[in-house]
N, C-alpha and C. Protein backbone atom coordinates (compact mmCIF):
# COMPACT_ATOMS: atom_id res chain seq x y z
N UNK A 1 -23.18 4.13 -30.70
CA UNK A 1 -21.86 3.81 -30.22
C UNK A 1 -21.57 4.57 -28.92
N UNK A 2 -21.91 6.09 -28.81
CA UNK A 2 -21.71 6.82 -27.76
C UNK A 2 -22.76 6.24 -26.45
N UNK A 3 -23.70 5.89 -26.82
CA UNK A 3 -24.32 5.14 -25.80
C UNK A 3 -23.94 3.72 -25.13
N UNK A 4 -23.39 3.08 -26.40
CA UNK A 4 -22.50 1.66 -25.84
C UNK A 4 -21.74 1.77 -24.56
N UNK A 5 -21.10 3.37 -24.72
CA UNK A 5 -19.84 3.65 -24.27
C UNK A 5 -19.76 4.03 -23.19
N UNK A 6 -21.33 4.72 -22.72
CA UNK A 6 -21.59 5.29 -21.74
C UNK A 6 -22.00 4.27 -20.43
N UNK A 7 -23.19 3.38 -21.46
CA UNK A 7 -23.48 2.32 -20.41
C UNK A 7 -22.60 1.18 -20.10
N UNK A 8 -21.66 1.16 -20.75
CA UNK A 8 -20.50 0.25 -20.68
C UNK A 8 -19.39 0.54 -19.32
N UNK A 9 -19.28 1.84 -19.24
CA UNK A 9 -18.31 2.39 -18.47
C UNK A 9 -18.91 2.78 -17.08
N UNK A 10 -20.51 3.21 -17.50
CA UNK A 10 -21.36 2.85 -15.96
C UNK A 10 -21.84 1.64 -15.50
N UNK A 11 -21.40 0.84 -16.16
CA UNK A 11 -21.35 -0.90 -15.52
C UNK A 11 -20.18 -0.50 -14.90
N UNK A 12 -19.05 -0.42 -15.61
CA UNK A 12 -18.03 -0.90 -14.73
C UNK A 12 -17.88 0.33 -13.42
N UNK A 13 -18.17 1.50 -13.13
CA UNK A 13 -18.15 2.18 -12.16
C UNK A 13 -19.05 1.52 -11.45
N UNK A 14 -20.25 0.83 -11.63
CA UNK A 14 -21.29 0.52 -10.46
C UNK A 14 -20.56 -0.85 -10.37
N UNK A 15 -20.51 -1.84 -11.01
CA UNK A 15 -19.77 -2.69 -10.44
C UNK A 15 -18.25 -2.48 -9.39
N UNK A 16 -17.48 -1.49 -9.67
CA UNK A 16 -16.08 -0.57 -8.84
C UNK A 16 -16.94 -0.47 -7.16
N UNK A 17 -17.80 0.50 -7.86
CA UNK A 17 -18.76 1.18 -6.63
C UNK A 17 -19.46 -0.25 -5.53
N UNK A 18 -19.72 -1.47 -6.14
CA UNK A 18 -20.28 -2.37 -5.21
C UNK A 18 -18.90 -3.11 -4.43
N UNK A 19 -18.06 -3.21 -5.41
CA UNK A 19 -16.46 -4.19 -4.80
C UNK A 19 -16.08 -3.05 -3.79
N UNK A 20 -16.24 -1.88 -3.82
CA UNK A 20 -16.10 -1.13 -2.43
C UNK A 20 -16.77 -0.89 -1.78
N UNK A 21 -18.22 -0.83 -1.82
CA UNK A 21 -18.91 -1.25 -0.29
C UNK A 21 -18.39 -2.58 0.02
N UNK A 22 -18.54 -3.27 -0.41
CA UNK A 22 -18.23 -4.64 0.24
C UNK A 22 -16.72 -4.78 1.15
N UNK A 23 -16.11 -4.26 -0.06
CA UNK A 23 -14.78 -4.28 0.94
C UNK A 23 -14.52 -3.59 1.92
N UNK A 24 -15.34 -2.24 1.79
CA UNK A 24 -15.52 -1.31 3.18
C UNK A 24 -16.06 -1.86 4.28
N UNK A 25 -17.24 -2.75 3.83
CA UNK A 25 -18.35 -3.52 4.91
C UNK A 25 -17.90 -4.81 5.64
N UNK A 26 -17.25 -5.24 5.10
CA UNK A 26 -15.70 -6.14 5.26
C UNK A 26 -15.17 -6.00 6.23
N UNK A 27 -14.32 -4.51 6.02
CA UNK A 27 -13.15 -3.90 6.85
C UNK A 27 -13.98 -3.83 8.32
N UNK A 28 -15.01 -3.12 8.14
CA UNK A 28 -16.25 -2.46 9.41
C UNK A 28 -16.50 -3.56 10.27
N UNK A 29 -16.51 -4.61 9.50
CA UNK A 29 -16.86 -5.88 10.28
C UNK A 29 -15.91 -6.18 11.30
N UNK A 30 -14.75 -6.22 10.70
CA UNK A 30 -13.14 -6.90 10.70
C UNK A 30 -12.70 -6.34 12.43
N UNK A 31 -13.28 -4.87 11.96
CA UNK A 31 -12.53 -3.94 12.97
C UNK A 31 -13.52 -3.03 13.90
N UNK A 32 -14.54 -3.64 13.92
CA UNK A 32 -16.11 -3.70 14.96
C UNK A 32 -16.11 -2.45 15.13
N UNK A 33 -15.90 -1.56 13.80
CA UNK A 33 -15.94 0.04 13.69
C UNK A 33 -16.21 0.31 12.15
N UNK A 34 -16.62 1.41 12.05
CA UNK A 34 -17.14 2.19 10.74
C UNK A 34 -15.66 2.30 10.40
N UNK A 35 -15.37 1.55 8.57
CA UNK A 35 -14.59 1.95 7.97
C UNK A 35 -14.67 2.51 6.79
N UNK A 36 -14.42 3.66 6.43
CA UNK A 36 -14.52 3.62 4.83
C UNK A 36 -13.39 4.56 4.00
N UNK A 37 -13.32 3.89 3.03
CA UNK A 37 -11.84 3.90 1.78
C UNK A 37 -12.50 5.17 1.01
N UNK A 38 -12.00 6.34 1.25
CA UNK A 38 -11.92 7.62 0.54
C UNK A 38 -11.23 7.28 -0.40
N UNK A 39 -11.58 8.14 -1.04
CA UNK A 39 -11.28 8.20 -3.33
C UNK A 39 -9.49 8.32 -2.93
N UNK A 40 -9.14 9.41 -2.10
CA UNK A 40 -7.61 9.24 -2.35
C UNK A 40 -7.02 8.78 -2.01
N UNK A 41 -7.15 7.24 -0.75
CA UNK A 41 -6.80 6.12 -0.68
C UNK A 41 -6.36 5.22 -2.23
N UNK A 42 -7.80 5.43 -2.24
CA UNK A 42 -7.98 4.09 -3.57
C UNK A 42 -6.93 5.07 -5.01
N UNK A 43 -6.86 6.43 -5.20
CA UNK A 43 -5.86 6.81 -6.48
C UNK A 43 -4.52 6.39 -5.79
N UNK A 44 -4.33 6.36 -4.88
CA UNK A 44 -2.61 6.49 -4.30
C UNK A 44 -2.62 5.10 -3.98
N UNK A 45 -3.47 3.99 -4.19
CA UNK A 45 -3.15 2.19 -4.41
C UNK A 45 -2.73 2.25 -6.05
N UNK A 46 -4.12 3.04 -6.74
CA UNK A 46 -3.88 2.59 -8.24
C UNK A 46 -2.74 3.09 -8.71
N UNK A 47 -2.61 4.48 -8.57
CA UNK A 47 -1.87 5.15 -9.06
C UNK A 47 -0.75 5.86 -8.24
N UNK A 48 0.21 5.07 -7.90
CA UNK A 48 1.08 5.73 -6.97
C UNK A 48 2.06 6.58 -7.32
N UNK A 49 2.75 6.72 -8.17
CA UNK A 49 3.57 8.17 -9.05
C UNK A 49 2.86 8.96 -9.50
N UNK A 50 1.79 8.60 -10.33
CA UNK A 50 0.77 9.62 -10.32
C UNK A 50 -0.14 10.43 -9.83
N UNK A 51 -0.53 9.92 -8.61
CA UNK A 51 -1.21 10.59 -7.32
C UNK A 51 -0.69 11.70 -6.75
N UNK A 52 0.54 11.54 -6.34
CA UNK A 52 1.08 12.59 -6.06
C UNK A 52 1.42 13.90 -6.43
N UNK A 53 1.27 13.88 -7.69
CA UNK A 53 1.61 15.22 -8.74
C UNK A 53 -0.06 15.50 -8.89
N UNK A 54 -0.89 15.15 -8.55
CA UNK A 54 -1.93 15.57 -9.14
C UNK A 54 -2.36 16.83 -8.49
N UNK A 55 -2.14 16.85 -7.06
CA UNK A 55 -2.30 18.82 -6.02
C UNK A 55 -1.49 19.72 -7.06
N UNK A 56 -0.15 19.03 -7.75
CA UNK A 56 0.54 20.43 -8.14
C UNK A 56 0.19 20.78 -9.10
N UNK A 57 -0.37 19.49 -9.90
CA UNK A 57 -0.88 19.65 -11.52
C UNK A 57 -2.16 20.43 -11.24
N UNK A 58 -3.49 20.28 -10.54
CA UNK A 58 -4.48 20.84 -10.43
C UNK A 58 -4.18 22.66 -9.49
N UNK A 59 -2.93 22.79 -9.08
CA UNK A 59 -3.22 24.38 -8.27
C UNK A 59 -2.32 25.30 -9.17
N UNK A 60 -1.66 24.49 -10.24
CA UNK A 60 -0.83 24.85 -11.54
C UNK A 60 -2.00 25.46 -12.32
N UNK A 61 -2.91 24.49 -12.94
CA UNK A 61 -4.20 25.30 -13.41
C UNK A 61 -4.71 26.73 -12.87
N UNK A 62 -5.64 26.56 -11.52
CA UNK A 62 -5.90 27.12 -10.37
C UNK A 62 -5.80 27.00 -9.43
N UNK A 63 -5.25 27.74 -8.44
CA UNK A 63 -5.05 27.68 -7.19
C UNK A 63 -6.03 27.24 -6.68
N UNK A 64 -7.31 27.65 -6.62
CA UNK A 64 -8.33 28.05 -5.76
C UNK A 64 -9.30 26.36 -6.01
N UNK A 65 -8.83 25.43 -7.25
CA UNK A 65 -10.11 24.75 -7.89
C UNK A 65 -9.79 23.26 -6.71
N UNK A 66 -8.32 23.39 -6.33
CA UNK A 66 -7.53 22.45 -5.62
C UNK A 66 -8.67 22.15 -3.92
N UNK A 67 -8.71 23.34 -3.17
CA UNK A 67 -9.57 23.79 -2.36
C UNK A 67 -10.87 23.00 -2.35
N UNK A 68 -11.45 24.25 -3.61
CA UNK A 68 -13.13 23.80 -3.85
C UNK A 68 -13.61 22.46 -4.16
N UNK A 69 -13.11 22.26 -5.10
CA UNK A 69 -13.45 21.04 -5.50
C UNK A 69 -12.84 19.69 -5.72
N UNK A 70 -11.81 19.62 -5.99
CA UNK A 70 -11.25 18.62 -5.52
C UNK A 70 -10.76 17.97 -4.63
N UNK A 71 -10.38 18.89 -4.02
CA UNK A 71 -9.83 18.27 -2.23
C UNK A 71 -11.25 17.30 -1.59
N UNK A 72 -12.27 18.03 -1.61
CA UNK A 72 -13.86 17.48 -0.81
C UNK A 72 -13.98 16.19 -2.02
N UNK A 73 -14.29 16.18 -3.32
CA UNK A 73 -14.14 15.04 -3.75
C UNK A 73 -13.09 13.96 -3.51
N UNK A 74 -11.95 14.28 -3.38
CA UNK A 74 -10.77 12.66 -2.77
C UNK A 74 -11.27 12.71 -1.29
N UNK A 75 -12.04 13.14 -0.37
CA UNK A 75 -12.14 12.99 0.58
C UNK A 75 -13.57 12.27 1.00
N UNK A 76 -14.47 12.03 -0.24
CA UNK A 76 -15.68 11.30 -0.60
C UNK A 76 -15.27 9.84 -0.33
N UNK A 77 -16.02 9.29 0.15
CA UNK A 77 -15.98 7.51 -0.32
C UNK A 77 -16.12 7.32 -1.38
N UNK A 78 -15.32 6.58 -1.88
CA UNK A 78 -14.89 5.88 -2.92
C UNK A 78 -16.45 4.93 -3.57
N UNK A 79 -16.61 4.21 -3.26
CA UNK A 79 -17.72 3.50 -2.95
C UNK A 79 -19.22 4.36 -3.63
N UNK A 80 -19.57 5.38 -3.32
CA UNK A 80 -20.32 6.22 -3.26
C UNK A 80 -20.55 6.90 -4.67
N UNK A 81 -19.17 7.08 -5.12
CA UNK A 81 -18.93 8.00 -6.21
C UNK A 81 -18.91 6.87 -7.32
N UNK A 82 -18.42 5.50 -6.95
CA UNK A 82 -18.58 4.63 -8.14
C UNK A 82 -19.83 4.32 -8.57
N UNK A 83 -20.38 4.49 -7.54
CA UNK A 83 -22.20 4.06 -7.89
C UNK A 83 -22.76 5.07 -7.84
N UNK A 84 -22.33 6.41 -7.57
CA UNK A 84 -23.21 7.66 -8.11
C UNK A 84 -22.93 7.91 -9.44
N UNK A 85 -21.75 7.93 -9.31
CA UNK A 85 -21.45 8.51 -11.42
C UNK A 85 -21.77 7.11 -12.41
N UNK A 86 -21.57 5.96 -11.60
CA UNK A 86 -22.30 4.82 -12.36
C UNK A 86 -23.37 4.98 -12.75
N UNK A 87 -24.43 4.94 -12.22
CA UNK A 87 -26.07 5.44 -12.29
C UNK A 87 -26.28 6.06 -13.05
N UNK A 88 -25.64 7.45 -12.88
CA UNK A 88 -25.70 8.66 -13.47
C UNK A 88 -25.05 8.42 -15.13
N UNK A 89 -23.89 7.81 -15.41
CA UNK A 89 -23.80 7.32 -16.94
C UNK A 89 -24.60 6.23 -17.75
N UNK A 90 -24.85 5.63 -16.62
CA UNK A 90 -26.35 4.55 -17.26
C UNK A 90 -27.82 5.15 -17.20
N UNK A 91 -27.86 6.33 -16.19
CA UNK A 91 -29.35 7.05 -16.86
C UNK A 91 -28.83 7.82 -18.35
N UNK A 92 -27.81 8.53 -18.62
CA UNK A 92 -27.54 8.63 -19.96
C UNK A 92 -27.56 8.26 -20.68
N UNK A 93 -26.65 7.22 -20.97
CA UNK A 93 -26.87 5.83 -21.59
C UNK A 93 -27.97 5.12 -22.12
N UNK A 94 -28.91 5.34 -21.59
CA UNK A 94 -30.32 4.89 -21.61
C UNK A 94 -31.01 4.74 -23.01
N UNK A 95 -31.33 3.66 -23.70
CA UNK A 95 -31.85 4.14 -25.44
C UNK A 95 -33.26 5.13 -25.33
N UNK A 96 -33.41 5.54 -26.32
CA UNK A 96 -34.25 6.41 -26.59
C UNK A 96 -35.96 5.74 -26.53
N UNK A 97 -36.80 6.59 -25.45
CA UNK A 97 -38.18 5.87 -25.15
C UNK A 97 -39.15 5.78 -26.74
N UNK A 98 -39.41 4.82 -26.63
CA UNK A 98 -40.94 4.80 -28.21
C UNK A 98 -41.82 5.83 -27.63
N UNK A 99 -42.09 6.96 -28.36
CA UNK A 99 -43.13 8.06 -28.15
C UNK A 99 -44.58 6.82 -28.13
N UNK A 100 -45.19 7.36 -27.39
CA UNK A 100 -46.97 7.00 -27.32
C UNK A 100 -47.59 7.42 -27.71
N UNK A 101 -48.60 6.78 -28.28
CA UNK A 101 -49.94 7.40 -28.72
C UNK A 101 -49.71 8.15 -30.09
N UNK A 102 -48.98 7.19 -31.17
CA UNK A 102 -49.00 7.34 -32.43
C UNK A 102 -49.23 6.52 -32.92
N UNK A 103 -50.11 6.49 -34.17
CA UNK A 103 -50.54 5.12 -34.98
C UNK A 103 -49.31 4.43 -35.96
N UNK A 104 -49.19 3.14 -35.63
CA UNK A 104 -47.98 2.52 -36.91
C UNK A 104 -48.74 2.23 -37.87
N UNK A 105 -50.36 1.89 -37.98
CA UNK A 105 -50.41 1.36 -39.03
C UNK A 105 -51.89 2.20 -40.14
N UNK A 106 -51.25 2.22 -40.87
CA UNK A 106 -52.26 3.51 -41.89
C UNK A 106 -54.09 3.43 -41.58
């Protein structure tokens, strides 16, 4: 089941991750320049009341985690991260290999 769940949800990030190259590759075209839709574009379309509280909610935790790590991640392409963490939950996901070089039959 935990594997269903994993490769299920890294479909839908790699599928996320391809509808934004495209739409990035789109835009690039559109506007005969390099465009591309950073992660905190795309939370502040999905999530617009919620986006905003998220700096105070994350420097409420720690100050410092706001900085390190999250700021450089919303500043990632969008695009990038859907099909990196996609990948990355479908190599998890992955069923378990048949060991080799054991006999099945007596």
């Amino acid at each position: 089941m935990f594997r269903f769940l994993l490769r299920f949800l890294g479909y839908l990030l790699l599928a996320g991750g391809f509808v934004a190259l495209v739409y990035d590759g789109a835009r690039s075209i559109a506007n005969n320049g390099l465009r591309i839709t950073p992660l905190s574009d795309l939370l502040f379309t999905l999530f617009k009341d919620r986006a905003s509280a998220l700096q105070a909610t994350v420097e409420g935790v720690a100050p410092w985690l706001w900085q390190v790590l999250v700021l450089p991640l919303t500043l990632a392409p969008a695009s990038l991260l859907g099909l990196g963490l996609g990948a990355i939950l479908l190599w998890l996901g992955q069923p378990a290999r048949e060991p080799i070089g054991f006999l099945t039959r007596p």
